[in-house]
Protein backbone atom coordinates (compact mmCIF):
# COMPACT_ATOMS: atom_id res chain seq x y z
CA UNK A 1 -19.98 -19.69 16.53
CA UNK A 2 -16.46 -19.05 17.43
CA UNK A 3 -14.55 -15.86 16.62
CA UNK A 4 -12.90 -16.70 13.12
CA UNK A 5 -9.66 -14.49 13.71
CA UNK A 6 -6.66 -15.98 14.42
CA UNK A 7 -5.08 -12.87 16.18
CA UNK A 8 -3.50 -15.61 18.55
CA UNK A 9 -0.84 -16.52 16.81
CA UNK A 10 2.90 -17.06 18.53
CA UNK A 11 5.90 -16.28 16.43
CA UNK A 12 8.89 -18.67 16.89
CA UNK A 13 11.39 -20.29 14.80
CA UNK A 14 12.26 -24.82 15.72
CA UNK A 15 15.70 -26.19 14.77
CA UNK A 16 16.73 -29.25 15.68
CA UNK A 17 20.13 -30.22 16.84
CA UNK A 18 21.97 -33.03 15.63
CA UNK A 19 21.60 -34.75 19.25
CA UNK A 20 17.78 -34.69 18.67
CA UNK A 21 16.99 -31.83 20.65
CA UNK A 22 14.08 -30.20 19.38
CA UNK A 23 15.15 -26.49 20.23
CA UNK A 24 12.04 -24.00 19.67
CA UNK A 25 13.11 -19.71 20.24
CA UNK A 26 9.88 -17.19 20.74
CA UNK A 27 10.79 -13.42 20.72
CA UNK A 28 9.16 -10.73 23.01
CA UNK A 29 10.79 -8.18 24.40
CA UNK A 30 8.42 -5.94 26.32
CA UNK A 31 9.44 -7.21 28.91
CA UNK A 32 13.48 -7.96 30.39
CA UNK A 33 13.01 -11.84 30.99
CA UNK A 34 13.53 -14.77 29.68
CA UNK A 35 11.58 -18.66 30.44
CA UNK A 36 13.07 -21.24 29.71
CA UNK A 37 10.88 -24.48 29.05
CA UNK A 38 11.86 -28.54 29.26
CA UNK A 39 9.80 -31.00 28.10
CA UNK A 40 10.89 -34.97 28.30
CA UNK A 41 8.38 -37.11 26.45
CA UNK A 42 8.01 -39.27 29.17
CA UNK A 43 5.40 -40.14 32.11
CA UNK A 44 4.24 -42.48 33.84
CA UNK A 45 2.54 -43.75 31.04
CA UNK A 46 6.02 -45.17 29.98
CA UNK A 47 6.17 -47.10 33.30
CA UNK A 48 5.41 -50.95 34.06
CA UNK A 49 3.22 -52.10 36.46
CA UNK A 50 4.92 -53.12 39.32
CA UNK A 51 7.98 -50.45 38.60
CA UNK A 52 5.23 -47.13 39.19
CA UNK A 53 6.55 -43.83 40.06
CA UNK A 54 9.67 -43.56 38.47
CA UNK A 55 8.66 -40.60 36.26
CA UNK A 56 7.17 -38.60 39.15
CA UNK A 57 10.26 -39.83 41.57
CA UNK A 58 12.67 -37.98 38.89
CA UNK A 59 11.09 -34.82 39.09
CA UNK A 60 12.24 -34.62 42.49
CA UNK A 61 15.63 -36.18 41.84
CA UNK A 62 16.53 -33.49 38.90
CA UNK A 63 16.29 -30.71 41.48
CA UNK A 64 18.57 -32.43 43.80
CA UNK A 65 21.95 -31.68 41.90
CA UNK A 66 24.03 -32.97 38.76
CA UNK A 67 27.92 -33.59 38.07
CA UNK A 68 28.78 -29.83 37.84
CA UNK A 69 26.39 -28.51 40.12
CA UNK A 70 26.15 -31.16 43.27
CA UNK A 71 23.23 -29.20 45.15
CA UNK A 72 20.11 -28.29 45.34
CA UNK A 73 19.02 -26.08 41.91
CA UNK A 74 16.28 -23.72 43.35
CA UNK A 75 18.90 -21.30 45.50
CA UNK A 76 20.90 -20.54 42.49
CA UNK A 77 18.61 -19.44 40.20
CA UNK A 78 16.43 -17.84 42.66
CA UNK A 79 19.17 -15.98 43.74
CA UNK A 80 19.36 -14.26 40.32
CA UNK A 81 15.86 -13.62 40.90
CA UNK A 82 14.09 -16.48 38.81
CA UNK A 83 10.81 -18.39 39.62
CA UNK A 84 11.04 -22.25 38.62
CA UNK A 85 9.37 -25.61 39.18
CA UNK A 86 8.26 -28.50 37.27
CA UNK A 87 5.84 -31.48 36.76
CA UNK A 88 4.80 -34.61 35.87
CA UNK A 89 2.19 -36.06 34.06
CA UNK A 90 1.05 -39.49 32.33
CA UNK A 91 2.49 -38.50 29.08
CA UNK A 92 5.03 -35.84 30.02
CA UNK A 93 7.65 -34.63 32.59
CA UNK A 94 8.10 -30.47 32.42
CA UNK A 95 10.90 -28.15 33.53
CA UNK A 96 10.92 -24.89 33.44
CA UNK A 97 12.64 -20.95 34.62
CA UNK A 98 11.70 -17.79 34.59
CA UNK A 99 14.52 -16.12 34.61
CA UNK A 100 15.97 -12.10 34.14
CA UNK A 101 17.57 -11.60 30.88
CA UNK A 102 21.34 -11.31 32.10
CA UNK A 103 20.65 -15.02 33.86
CA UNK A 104 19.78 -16.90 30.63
CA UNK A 105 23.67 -18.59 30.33
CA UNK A 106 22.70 -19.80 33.90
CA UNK A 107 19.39 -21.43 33.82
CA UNK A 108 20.87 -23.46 30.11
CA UNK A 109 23.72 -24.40 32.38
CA UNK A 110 21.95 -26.21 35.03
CA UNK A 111 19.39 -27.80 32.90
CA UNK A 112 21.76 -29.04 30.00
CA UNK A 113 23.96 -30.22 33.26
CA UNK A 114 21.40 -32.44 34.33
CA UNK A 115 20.24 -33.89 31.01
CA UNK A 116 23.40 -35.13 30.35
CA UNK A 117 25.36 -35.39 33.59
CA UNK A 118 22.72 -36.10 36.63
CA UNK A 119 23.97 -39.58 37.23
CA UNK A 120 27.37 -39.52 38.28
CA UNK A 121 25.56 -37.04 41.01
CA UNK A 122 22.64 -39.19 41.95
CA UNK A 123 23.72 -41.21 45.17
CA UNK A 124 22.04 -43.88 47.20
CA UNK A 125 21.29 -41.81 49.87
CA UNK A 126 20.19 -38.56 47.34
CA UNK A 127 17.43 -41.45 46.05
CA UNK A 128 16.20 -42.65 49.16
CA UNK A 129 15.87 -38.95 50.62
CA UNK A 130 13.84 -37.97 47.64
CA UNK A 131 11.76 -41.31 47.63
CA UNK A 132 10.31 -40.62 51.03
CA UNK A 133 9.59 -37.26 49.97
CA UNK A 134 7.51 -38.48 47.26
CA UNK A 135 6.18 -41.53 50.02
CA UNK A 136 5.02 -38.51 51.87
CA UNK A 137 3.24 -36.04 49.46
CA UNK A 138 1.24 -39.29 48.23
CA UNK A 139 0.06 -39.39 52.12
CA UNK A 140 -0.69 -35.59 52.01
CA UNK A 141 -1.98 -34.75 48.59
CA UNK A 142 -4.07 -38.22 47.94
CA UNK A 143 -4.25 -40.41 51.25
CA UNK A 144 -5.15 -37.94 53.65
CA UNK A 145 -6.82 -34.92 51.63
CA UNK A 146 -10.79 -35.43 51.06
CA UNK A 147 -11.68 -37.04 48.12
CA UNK A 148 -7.99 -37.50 47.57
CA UNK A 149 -8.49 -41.15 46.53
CA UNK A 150 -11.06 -40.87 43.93
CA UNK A 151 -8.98 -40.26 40.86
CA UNK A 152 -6.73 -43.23 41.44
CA UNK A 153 -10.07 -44.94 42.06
CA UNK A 154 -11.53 -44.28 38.95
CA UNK A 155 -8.55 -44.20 36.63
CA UNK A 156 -8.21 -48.36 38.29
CA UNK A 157 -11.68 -48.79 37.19
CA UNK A 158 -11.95 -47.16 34.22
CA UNK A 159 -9.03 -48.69 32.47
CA UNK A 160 -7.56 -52.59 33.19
CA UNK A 161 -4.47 -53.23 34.84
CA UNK A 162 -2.29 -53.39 31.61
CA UNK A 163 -3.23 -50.56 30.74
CA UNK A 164 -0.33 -47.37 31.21
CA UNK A 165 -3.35 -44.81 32.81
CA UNK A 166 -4.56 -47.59 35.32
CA UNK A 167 -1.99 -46.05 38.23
CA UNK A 168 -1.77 -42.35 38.89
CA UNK A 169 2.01 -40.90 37.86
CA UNK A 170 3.04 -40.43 41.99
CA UNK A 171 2.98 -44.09 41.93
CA UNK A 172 1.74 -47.46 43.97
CA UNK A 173 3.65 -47.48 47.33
CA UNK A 174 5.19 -50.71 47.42
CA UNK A 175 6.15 -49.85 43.78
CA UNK A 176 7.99 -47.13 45.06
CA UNK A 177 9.51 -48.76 48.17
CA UNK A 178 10.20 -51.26 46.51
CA UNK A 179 12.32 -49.70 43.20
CA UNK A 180 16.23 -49.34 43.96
CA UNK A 181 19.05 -47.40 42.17
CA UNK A 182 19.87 -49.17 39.44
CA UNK A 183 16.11 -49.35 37.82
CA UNK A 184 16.26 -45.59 38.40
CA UNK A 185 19.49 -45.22 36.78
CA UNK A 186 18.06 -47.39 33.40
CA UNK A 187 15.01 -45.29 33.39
CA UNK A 188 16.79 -42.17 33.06
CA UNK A 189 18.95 -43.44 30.75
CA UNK A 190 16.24 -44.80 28.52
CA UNK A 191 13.98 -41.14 28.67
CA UNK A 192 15.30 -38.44 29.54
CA UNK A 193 18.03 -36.89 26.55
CA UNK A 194 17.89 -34.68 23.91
CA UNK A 195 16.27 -37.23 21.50
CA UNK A 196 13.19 -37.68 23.50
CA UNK A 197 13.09 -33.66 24.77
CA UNK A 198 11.64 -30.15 23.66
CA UNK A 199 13.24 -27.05 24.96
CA UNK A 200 11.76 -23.77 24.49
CA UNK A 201 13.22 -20.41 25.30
CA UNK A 202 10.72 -17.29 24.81
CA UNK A 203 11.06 -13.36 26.29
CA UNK A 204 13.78 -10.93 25.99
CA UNK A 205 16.15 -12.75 23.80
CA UNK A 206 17.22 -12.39 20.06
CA UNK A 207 16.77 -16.01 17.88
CA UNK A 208 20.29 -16.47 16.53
CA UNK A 209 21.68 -15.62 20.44
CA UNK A 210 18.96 -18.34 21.88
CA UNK A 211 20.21 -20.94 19.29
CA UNK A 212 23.95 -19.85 19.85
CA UNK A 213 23.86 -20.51 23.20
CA UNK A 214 21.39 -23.54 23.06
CA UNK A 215 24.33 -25.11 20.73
CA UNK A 216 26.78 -24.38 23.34
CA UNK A 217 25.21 -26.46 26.65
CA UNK A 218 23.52 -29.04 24.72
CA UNK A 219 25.71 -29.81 21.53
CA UNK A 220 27.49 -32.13 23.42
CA UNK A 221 24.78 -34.30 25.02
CA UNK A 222 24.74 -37.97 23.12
CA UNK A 223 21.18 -38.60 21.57
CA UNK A 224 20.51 -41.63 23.73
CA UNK A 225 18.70 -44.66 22.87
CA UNK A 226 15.51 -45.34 20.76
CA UNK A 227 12.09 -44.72 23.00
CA UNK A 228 10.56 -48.07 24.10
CA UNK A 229 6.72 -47.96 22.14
CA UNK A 230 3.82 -48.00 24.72
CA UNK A 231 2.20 -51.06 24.63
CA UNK A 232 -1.40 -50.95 24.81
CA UNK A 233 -4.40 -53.03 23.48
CA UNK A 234 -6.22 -51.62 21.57
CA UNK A 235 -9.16 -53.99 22.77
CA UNK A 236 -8.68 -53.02 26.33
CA UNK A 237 -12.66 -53.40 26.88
CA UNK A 238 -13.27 -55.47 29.91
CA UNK A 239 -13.65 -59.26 28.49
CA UNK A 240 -17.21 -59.37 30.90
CA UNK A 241 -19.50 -57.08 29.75
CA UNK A 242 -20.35 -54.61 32.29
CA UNK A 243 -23.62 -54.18 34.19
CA UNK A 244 -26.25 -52.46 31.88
CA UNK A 245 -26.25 -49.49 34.49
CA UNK A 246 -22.39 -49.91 34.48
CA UNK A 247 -19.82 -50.44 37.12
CA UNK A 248 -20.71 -48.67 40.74
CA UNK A 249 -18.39 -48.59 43.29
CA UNK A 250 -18.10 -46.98 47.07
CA UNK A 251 -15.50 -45.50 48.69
CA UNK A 252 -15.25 -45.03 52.43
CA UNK A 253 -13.25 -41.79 53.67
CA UNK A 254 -12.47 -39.17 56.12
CA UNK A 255 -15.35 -36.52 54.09
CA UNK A 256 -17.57 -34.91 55.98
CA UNK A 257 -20.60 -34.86 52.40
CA UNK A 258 -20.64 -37.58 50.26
CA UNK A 259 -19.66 -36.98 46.43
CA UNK A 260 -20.69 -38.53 43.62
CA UNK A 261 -18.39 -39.16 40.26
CA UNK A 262 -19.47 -40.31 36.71
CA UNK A 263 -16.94 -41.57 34.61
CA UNK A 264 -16.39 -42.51 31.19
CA UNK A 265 -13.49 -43.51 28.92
CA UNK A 266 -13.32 -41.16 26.19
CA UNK A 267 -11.33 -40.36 22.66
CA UNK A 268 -8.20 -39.58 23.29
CA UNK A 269 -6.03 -35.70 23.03
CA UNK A 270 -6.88 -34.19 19.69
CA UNK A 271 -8.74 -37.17 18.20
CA UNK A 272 -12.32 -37.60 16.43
CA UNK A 273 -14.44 -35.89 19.09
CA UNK A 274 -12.47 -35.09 21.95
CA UNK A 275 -13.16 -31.13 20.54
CA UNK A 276 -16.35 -31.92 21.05
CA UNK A 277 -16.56 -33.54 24.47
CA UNK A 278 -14.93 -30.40 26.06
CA UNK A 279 -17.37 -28.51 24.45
CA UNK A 280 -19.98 -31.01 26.58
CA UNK A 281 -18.17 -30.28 29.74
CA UNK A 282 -18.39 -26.50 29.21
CA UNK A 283 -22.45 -27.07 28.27
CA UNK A 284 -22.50 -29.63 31.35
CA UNK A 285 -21.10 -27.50 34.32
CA UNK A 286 -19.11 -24.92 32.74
CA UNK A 287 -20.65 -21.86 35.32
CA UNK A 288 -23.11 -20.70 36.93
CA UNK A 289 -25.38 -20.64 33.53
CA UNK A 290 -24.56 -24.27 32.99
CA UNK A 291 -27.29 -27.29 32.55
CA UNK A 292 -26.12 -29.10 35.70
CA UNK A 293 -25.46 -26.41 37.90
CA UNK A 294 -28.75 -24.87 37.22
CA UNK A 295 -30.65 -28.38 37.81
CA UNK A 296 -28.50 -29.38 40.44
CA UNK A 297 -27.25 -26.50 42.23
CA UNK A 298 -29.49 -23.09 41.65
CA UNK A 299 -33.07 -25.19 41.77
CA UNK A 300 -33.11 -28.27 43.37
CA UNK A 301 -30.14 -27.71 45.68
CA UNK A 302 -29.14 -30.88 45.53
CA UNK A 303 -25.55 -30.72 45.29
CA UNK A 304 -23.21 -27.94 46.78
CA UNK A 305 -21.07 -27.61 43.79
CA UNK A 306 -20.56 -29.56 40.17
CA UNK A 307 -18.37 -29.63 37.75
CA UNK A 308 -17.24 -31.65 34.03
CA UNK A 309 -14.27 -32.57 32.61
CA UNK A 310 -12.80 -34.16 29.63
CA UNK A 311 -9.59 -35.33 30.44
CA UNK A 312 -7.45 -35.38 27.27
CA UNK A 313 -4.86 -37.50 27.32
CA UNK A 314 -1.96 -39.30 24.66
CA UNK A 315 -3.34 -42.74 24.72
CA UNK A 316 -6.91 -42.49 25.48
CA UNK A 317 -9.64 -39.76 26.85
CA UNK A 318 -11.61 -39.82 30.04
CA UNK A 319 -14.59 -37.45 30.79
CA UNK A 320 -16.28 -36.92 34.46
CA UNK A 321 -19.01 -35.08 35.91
CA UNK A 322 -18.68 -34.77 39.56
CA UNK A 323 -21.33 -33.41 42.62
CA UNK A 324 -21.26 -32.44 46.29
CA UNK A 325 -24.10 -34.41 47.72
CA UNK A 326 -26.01 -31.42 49.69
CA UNK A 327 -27.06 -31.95 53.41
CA UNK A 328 -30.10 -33.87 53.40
CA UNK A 329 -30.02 -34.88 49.75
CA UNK A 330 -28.80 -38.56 47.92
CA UNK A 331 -26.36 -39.84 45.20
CA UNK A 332 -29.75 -41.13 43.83
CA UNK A 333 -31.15 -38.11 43.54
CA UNK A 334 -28.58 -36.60 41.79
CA UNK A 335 -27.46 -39.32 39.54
CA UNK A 336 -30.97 -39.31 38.40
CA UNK A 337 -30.71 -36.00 37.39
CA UNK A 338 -27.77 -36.14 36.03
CA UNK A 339 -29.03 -38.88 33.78
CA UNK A 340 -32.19 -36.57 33.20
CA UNK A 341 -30.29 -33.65 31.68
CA UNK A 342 -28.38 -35.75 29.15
CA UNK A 343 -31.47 -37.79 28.11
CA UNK A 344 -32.68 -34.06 27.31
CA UNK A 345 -29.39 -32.93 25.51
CA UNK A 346 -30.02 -35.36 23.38
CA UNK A 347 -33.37 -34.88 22.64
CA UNK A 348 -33.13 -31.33 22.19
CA UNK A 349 -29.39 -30.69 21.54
CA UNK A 350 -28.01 -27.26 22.82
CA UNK A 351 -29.08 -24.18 22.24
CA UNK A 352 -27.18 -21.91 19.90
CA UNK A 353 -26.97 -19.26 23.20
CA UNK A 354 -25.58 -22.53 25.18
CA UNK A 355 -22.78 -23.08 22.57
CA UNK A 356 -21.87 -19.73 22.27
CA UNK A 357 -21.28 -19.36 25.66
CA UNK A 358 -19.72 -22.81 26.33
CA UNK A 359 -17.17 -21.84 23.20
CA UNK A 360 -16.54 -18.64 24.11
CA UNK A 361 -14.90 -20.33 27.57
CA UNK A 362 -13.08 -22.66 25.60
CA UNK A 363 -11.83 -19.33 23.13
CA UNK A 364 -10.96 -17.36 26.78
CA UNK A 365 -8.88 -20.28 28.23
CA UNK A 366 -6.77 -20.21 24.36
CA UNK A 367 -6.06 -16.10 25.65
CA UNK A 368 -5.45 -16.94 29.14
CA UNK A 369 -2.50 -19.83 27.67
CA UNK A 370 -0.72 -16.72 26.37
CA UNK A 371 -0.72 -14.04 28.39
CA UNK A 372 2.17 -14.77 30.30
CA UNK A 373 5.94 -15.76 28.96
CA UNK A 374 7.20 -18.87 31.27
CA UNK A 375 5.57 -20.81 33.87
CA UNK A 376 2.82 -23.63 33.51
CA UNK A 377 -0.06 -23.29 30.76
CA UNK A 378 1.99 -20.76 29.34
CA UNK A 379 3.08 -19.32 25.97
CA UNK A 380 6.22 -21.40 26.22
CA UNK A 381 4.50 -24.12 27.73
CA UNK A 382 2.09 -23.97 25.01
CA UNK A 383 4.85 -24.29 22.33
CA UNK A 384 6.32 -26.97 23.72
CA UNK A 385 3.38 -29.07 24.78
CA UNK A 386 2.17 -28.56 20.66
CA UNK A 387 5.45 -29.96 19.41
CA UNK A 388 5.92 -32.69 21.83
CA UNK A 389 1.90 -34.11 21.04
CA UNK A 390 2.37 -32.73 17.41
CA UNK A 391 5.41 -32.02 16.03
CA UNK A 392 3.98 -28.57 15.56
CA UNK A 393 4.86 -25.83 17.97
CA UNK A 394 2.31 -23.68 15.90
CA UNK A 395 -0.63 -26.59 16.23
CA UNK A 396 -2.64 -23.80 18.49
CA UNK A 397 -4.47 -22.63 15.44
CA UNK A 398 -5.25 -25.83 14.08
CA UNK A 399 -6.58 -26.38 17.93
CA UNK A 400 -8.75 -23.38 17.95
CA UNK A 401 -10.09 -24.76 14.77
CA UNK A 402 -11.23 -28.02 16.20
CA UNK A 403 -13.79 -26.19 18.47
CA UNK A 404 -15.28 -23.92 15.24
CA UNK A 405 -16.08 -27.62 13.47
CA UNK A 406 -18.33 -28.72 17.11
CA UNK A 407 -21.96 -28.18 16.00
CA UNK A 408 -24.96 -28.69 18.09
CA UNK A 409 -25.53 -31.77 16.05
CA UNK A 410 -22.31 -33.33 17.43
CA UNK A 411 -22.59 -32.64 20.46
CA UNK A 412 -25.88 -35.26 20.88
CA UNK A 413 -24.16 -37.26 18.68
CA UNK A 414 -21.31 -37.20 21.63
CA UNK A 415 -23.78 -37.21 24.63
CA UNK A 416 -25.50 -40.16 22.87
CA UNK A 417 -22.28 -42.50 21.93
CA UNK A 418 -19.82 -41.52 24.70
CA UNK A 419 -21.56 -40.90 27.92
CA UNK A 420 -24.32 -44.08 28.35
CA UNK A 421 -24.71 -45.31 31.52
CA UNK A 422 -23.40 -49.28 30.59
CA UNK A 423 -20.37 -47.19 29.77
CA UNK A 424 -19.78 -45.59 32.78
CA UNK A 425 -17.86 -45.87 36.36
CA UNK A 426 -20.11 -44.56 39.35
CA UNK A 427 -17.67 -43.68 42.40
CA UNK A 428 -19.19 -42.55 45.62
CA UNK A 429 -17.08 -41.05 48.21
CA UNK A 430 -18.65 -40.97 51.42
CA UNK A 431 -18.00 -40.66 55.24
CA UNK A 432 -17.03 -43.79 57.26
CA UNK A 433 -19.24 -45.86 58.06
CA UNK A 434 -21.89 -44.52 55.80
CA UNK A 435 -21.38 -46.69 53.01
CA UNK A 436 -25.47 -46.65 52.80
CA UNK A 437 -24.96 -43.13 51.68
CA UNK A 438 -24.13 -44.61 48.36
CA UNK A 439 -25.53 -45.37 44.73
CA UNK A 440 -27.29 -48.38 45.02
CA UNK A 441 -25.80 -51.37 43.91
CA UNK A 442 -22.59 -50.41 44.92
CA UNK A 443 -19.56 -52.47 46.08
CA UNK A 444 -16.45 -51.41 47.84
CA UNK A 445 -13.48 -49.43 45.81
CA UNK A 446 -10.21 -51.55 45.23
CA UNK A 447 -7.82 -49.01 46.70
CA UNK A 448 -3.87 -49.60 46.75
């Protein structure tokens, strides 16, 4: 049901240096820049509970100046005209500039400079500075935004507290106040060097001048240690079975609707079936034309707005369908229909117009990935984000190929295995005081 051409297929060439460094060189030269793209296999993931943050924390510290460059790294590169930024994720920290041709030499410079020399230019006071920062976007982007609790809520709830996804990558607060200079110092010395990195460099340059001048800032960066494993159970069911209409939970915050989340834990990135279960979220909420929206939104105006995700991840999937309670309507009302349009997927399975449309979203977000040279969920963002999960900076056509193999029989089969309600985590969000407004049955959120 997917188009069977492969016409998106990136041309590069992956050497690795004797450090480790997994060096990966696309060529395109339509256009005079260049991006330049980090990736440390590292997240917060690789943390310990109790020690949270760390990951996140050094995404602000590896802006903040390194041995040969003892200030901040956005003015210089911006002032040879380059765009740059980075994140963090559970499985993966991410660098990266977009830089003019002629500035190439520079953005290498700075990042080999703080791969292998940001220590000596991390200070006590460069640490704690940076530490409030990330003390304060926590208050801004989760404490005191709408709703901006619910994902730490449900990633507590959906997976036990040994478990690397139970806290979100900014971090527990008193993890973070409480985590000093040295543990910061052995964390970076433990992740982040060319042995446990992928650098990508794609746009206007030639492949032996990429490599040349790859060799020349990063040759002489040691390999650093052997990576730690991630230690996870693979048993990490809850020892008491769950309610048969699974856990439900209530949280209280500043919202002016209340919003209901369903949560499951799903397969993990590119296993058995997680293909398939973003194929469900497409068929779920993917649109206007979706199941959901149409029950939810366009007929019974229930909710104000819906949506489904699977959220792929290293270790271990998670897939959640989430509604705007409308004014005058319940979480009851839509959880029950909700649980109506599944029961009815799979009875009936999709319809071949449904998948269709649901893969040809999936085959438009694989064209959107490319379009652009540098920059996140781009083609050398792609490349590297292939290699680090793969080994394979080319994996995209293998990806595509997942999503021709969904068929409408696998989808039920997914509906029916993956998303049953003993299975699931229901989180409503709603306003103060109005913890009535909930699913019933439903006891306070554990919130940290």
């Amino acid at each position: 049901m997917m188009p069977t051409s492969d016409a998106i297929v990136l041309d590069y060439v992956k050497h690795t240096l004797e450090n480790g460094l997994d060096v990966i060189v696309h060529e395109d030269h339509r256009c005079p820049i260049v991006a330049v793209n980090l990736w440390y296999h590292v997240g917060s993931k690789n943390e310990q509970p109790g020690r949270t943050g760390l990951a996140h924390l050094f995404e602000h510290l590896m802006f903040e100046g390194s041995a040969h460059h003892d200030s901040g790294y956005f003015r210089p590169l911006q002032q040879a005209g380059a765009s740059l930024n980075g994140s963090t994720s559970c499985d993966r920290t991410n660098y990266w500039e977009v830089v003019p041709t002629g500035a190439l030499d520079l953005a290498l410079w700075l990042e080999s400079d703080r791969m292998g020399y940001l220590l000596p230019a991390l200070t006590v006071t460069k640490f704690e500075n940076q530490r409030e920062v990330v003390l304060n976007e926590r208050r801004q982007q989760y404490e005191n935004r709408p709703y901006g609790m619910a994902l730490m809520v449900l990633m507590t709830s959906l997976f036990p507290q040994s478990h690397p996804y139970h806290w979100h990558t900014i971090g527990e607060t008193a993890d973070l106040r409480a985590a000093t200079l040295e543990e910061a110092q052995t964390f970076f010395k433990t992740y982040y060097h060319p042995g446990n990195a992928s650098l990508t460099v794609a746009g206007d340059v030639e492949i032996d001048i990429a490599l040349a001048r790859v060799r020349h800032y990063f040759d002489e960066i040691s390999t650093g240690p052997q990576i730690p494993p991630v230690m996870v159970d693979k048993d990490y069911v809850v020892l008491q079975p769950p309610p048969s209409d699974g856990i439900r939970i209530v949280l209280e915050d500043r919202v002016e609707f209340p919003r209901l989340y369903l949560a499951w834990r799903t397969p993990c990135l590119f296993a058995d079936g997680d293909a398939g279960m973003d194929v469900l979220a497409q068929l779920l909420a993917g649109g206007k034309t979706s199941r959901l929206y149409q029950a939810l939104v366009q007929e019974r105006r229930m909710a104000t707005d819906v949506s489904a995700e699977q959220g792929s991840r290293e270790l271990a999937g998670w897939f959640c369908i989430a509604a705007t309670v409308a004014p005058g309507r319940g979480a009851d009302e839509i959880e029950k229909v909700i649980r109506e349009e599944l029961t009815a997927l799979v009875e009936t399975g999709p319809s071949v117009a449904e998948m269709q449309r649901s893969l040809a979203q999936i085959e438009a977000q694989f064209v959107y990935s490319v379009q652009r040279v540098g920059g996140f969920n781009s083609r050398s963002d792609q490349l590297n984000a292939y290699n680090v999960y793969t080994g394979d900076p080319g994996f995209m056509v293998k990806d595509r190929a997942r999503y021709r193999e969904v068929t409408i029989d696998r989808v039920r089969n997914l509906a029916t295995t993956q998303l049953t309600v003993g299975g699931r985590v229901a989180l409503t969000v709603v306003p103060h005081g109005a913890g009535r407004l909930a699913l019933a049955g439903s006891i306070p959120a554990r919130v940290t």
